[in-house]
Protein backbone atom coordinates (compact mmCIF):
# COMPACT_ATOMS: atom_id res chain seq x y z
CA UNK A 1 -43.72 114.78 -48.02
CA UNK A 2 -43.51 115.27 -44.45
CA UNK A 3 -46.50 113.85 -42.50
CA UNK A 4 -48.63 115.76 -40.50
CA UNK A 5 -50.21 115.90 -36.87
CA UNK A 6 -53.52 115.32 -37.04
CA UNK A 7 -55.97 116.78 -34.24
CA UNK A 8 -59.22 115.02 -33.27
CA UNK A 9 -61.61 117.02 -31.05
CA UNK A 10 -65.52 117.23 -29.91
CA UNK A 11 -66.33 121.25 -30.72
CA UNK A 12 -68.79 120.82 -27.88
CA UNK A 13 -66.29 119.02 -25.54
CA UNK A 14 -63.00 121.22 -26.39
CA UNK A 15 -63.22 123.59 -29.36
CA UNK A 16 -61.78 126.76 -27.27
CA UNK A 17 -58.67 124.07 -25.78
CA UNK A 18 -58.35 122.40 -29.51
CA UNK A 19 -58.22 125.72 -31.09
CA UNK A 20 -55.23 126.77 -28.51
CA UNK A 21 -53.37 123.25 -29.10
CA UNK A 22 -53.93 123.95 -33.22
CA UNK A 23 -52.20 127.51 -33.04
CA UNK A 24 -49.18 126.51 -30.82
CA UNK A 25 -48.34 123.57 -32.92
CA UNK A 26 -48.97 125.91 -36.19
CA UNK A 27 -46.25 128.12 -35.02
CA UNK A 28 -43.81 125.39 -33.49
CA UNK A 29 -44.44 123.00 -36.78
CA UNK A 30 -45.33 125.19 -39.53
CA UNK A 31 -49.50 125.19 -40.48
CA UNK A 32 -48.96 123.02 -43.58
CA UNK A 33 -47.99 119.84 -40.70
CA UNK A 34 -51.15 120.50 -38.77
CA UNK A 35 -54.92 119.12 -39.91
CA UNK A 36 -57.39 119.81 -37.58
CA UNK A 37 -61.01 121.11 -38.63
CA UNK A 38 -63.19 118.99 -40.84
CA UNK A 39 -64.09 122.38 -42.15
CA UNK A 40 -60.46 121.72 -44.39
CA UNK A 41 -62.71 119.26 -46.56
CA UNK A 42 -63.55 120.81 -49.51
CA UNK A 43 -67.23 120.63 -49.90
CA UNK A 44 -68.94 118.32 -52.26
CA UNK A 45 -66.05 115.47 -50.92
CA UNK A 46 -66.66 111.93 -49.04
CA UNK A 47 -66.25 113.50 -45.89
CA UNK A 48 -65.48 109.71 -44.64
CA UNK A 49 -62.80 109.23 -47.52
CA UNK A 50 -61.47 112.21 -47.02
CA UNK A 51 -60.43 111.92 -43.05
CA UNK A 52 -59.05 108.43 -43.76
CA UNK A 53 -56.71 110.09 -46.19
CA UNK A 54 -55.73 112.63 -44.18
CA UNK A 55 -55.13 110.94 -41.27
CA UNK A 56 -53.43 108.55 -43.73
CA UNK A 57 -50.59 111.21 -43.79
CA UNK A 58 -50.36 111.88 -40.38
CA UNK A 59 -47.02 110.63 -38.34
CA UNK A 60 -49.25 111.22 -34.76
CA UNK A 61 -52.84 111.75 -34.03
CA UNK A 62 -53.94 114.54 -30.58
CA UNK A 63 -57.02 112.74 -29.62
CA UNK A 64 -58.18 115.82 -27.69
CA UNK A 65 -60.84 114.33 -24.75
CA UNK A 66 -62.90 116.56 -22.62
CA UNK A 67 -65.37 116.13 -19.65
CA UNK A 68 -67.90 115.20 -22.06
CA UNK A 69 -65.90 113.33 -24.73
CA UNK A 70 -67.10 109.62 -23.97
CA UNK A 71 -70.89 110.75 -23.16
CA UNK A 72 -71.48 113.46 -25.86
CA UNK A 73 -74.81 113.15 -27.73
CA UNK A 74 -76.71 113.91 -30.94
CA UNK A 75 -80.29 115.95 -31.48
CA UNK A 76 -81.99 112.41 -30.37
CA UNK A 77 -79.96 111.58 -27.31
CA UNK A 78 -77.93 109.27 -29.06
CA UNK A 79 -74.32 108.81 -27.68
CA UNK A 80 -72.47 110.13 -30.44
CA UNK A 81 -69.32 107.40 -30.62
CA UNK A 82 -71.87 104.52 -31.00
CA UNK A 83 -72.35 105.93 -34.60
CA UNK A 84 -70.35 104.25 -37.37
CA UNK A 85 -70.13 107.64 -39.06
CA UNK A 86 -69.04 110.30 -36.48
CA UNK A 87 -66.15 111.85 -37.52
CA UNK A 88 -64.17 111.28 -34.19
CA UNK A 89 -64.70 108.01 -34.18
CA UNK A 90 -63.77 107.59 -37.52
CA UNK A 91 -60.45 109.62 -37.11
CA UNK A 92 -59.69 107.84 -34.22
CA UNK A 93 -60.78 104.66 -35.61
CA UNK A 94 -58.50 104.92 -38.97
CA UNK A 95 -55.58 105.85 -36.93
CA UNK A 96 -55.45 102.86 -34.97
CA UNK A 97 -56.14 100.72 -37.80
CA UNK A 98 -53.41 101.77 -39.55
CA UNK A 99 -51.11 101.53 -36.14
CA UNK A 100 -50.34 105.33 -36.37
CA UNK A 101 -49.44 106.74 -32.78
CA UNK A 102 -52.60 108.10 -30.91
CA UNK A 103 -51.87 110.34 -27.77
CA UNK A 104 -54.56 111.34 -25.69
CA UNK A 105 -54.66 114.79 -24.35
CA UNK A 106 -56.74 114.95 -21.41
CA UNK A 107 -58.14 118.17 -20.61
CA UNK A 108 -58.74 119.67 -17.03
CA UNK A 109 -59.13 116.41 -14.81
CA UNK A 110 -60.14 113.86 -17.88
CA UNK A 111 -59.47 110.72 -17.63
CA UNK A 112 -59.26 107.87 -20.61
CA UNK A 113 -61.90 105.59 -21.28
CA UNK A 114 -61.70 102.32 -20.23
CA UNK A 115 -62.03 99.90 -23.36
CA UNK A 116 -65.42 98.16 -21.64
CA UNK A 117 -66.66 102.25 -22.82
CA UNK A 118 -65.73 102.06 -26.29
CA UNK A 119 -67.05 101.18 -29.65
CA UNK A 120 -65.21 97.79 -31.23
CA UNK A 121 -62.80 100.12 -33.21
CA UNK A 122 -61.64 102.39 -30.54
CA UNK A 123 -61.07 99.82 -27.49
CA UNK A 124 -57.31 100.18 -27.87
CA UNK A 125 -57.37 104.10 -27.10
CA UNK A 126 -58.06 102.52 -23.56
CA UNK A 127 -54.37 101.37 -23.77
CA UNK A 128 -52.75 104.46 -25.28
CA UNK A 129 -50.29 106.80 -22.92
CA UNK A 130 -51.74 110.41 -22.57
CA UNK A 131 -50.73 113.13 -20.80
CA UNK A 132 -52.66 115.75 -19.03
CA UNK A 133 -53.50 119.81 -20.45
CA UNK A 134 -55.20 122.13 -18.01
CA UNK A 135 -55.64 125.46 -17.93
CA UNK A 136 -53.43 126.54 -15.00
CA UNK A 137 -50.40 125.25 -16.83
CA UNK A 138 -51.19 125.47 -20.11
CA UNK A 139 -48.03 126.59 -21.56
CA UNK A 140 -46.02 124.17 -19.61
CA UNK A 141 -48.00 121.51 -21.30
CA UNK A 142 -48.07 122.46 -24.61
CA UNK A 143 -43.96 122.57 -24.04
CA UNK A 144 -44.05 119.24 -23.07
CA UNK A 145 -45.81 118.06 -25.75
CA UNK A 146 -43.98 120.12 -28.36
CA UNK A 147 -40.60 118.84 -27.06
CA UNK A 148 -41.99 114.54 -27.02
CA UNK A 149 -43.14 115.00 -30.78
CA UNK A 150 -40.19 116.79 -31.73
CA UNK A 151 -38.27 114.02 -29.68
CA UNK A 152 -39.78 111.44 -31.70
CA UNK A 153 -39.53 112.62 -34.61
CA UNK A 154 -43.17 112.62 -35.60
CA UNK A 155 -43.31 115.43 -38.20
CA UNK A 156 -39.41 114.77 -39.68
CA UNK A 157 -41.02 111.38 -41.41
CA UNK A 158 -42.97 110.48 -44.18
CA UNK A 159 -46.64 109.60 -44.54
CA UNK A 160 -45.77 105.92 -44.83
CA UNK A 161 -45.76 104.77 -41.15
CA UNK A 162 -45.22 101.42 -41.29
CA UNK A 163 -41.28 102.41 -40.49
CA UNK A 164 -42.25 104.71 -38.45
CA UNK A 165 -40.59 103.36 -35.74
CA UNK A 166 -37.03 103.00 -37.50
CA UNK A 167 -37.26 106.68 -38.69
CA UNK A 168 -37.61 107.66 -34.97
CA UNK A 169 -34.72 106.07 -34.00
CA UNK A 170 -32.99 107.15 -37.18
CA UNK A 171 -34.60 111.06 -36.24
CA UNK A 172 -32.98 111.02 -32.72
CA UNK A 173 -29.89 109.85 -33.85
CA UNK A 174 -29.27 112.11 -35.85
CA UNK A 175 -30.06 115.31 -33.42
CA UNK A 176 -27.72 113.97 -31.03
CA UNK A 177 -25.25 114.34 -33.59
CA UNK A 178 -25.48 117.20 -34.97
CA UNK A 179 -26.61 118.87 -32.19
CA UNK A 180 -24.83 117.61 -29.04
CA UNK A 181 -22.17 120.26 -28.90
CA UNK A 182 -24.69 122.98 -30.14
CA UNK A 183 -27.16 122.18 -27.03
CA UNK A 184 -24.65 121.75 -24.47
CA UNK A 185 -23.22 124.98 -25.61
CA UNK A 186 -26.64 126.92 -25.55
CA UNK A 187 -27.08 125.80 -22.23
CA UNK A 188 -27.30 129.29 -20.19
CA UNK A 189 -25.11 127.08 -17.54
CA UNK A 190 -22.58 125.83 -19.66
CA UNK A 191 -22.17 129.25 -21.00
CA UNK A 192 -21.51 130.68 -17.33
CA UNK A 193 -18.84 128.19 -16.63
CA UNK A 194 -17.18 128.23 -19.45
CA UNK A 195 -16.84 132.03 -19.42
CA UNK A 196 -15.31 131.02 -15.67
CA UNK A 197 -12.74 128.57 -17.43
CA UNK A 198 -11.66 131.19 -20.41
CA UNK A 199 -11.06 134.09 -18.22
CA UNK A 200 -9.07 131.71 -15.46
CA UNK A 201 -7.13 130.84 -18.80
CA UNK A 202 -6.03 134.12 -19.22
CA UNK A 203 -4.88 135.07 -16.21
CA UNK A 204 -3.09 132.24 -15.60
CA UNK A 205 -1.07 132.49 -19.01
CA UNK A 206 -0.83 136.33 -17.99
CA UNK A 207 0.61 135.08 -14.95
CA UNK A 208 3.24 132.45 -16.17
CA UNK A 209 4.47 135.24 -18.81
CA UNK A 210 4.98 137.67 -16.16
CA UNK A 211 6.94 135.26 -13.77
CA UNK A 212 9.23 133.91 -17.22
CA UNK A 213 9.58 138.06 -18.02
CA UNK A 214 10.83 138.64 -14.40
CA UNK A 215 13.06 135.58 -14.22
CA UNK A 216 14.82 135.65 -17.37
CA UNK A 217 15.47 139.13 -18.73
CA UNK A 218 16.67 138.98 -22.04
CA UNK A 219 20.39 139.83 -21.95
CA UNK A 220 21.79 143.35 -23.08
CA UNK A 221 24.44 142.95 -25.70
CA UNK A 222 27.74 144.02 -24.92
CA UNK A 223 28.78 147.17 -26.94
CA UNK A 224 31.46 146.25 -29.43
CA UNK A 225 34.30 148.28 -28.69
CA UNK A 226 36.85 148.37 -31.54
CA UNK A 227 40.88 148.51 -30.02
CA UNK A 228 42.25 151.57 -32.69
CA UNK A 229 44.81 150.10 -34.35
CA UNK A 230 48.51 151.06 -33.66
CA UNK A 231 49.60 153.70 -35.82
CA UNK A 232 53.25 153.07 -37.03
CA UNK A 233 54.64 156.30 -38.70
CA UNK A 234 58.27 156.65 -39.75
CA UNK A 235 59.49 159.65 -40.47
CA UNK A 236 62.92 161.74 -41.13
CA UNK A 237 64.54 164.54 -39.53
CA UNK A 238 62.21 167.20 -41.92
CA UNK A 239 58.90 165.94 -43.15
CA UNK A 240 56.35 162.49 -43.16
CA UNK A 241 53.71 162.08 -45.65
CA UNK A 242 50.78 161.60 -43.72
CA UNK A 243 47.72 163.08 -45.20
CA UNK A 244 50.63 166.44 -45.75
CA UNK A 245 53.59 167.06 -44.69
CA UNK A 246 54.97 167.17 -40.89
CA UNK A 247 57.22 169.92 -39.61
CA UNK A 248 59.72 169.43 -36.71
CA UNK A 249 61.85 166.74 -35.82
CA UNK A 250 59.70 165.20 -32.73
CA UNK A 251 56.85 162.63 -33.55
CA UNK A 252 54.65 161.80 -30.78
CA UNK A 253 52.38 158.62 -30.88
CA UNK A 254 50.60 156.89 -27.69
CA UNK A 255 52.25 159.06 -25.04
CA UNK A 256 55.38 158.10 -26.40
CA UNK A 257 58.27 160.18 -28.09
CA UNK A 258 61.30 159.16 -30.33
CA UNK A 259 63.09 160.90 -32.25
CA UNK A 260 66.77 159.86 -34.10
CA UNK A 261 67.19 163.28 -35.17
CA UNK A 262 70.83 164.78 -33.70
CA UNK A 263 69.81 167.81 -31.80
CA UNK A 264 70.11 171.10 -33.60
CA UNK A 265 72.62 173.47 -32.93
CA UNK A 266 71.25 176.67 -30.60
């Protein structure tokens, strides 16, 4: 089973931003890779059990922080992260335990707390490379983003990260194989220039015909010309069979006359 990306939010630090993040990745991934909303927990469930399992099956976690991430607080003024059971915390919490990858996305100007501001379980989310989203540039983000998990490889493995570092590497080499030629040839660029190339091809072997045409004309057979064959005809002083009989005593062939025949009397 493919694993899943797993996005961990405040709805009063980033709901409107979280929801945005959730729908680009649903139509880049596919919605059956992306677990957001603790409203997914069917009701009646160990709401606790249930996020460790989920996030359990996740290849990266978004730990979506806000303004008010690290301060938030509950109906008593309580900072929200310094209870065992809030759900970021223990989202966040699981995903480190389990050393799944846990990339910060800091919204509009936020920064990552420093581990001196975190519960215990959290203090290595102070170590973790983010990378900023704000509003201006949005989409430019989000491509960012979409292009580093499908880089890594984060949704192609299985739930079981403990290789998930080999099954990167395996992931990426793999694209590069199969599709190094297809890339460079989808490159609007590449396409330009190689549409230069082919149609410089042409002419030139348009050219080269031309000049071999021009150079060497094919020779014109000579028309056979048959000699006739000399005719040899014998004949008497009153007839030859040739084709019928012959009257007279004169046979002419080639421009030349002989005849043996005594001359008749007048």
């Amino acid at each position: 089973m493919a694993a899943k990306v797993f996005i961990s939010y405040r709805r009063a630090d980033s709901a409107g931003y979280s929801g945005r993040v959730m729908d680009r990745l649903d139509r880049e991934l596919g919605r059956d890779l992306v677990f957001m909303d603790v409203d997914a927990i069917p009701l009646g469930t160990n709401f606790s059990k249930v996020l460790h399992e989920e996030v359990a099956k996740c290849g990266v976690l978004l730990a979506v922080i806000g303004p008010n991430w690290l301060d938030a607080r509950d109906e008593h003024g309580n900072r929200r992260l310094d209870n065992p059971n809030d759900f970021v915390r223990i989202e966040i919490g699981a995903a480190l335990q389990r050393s799944i990858p846990v990339i910060p996305l800091l919204l509009d100007g936020a920064r990552i707390p420093k581990a001196d501001e975190l519960p215990e379980d959290l203090k290595e989310l102070a170590l973790r490379n983010g990378m900023e989203i704000r509003h201006a540039s949005f989409q430019d983000d989000m491509n960012r983003l979409v292009r580093g998990l499908k880089e890594e490889g984060v949704y192609l493995t299985d739930g079981d990260t403990t290789e998930f570092s080999t099954k990167t590497q395996a992931a990426q080499s793999d694209l590069k194989g199969s599709d190094g030629l297809w890339g460079f040839l989808r490159d609007k660029s590449n396409q330009q220039v190689l549409g230069w190339l082919g149609g410089g091809l042409v002419v030139a072997v348009t050219g080269l015909w031309a000049a071999f045409v021009y150079f060497y004309p094919p020779g014109k057979s000579p028309e056979a010309k048959s000699a006739a064959p000399a005719v040899s005809v014998q004949a008497d002083c009153s007839a030859i069979a040739i084709g019928g009989n012959v009257t007279g005593a004169t046979i002419t062939t080639g421009g030349t006359t002989n005849t043996d025949c005594a001359p008749k009397p007048k």
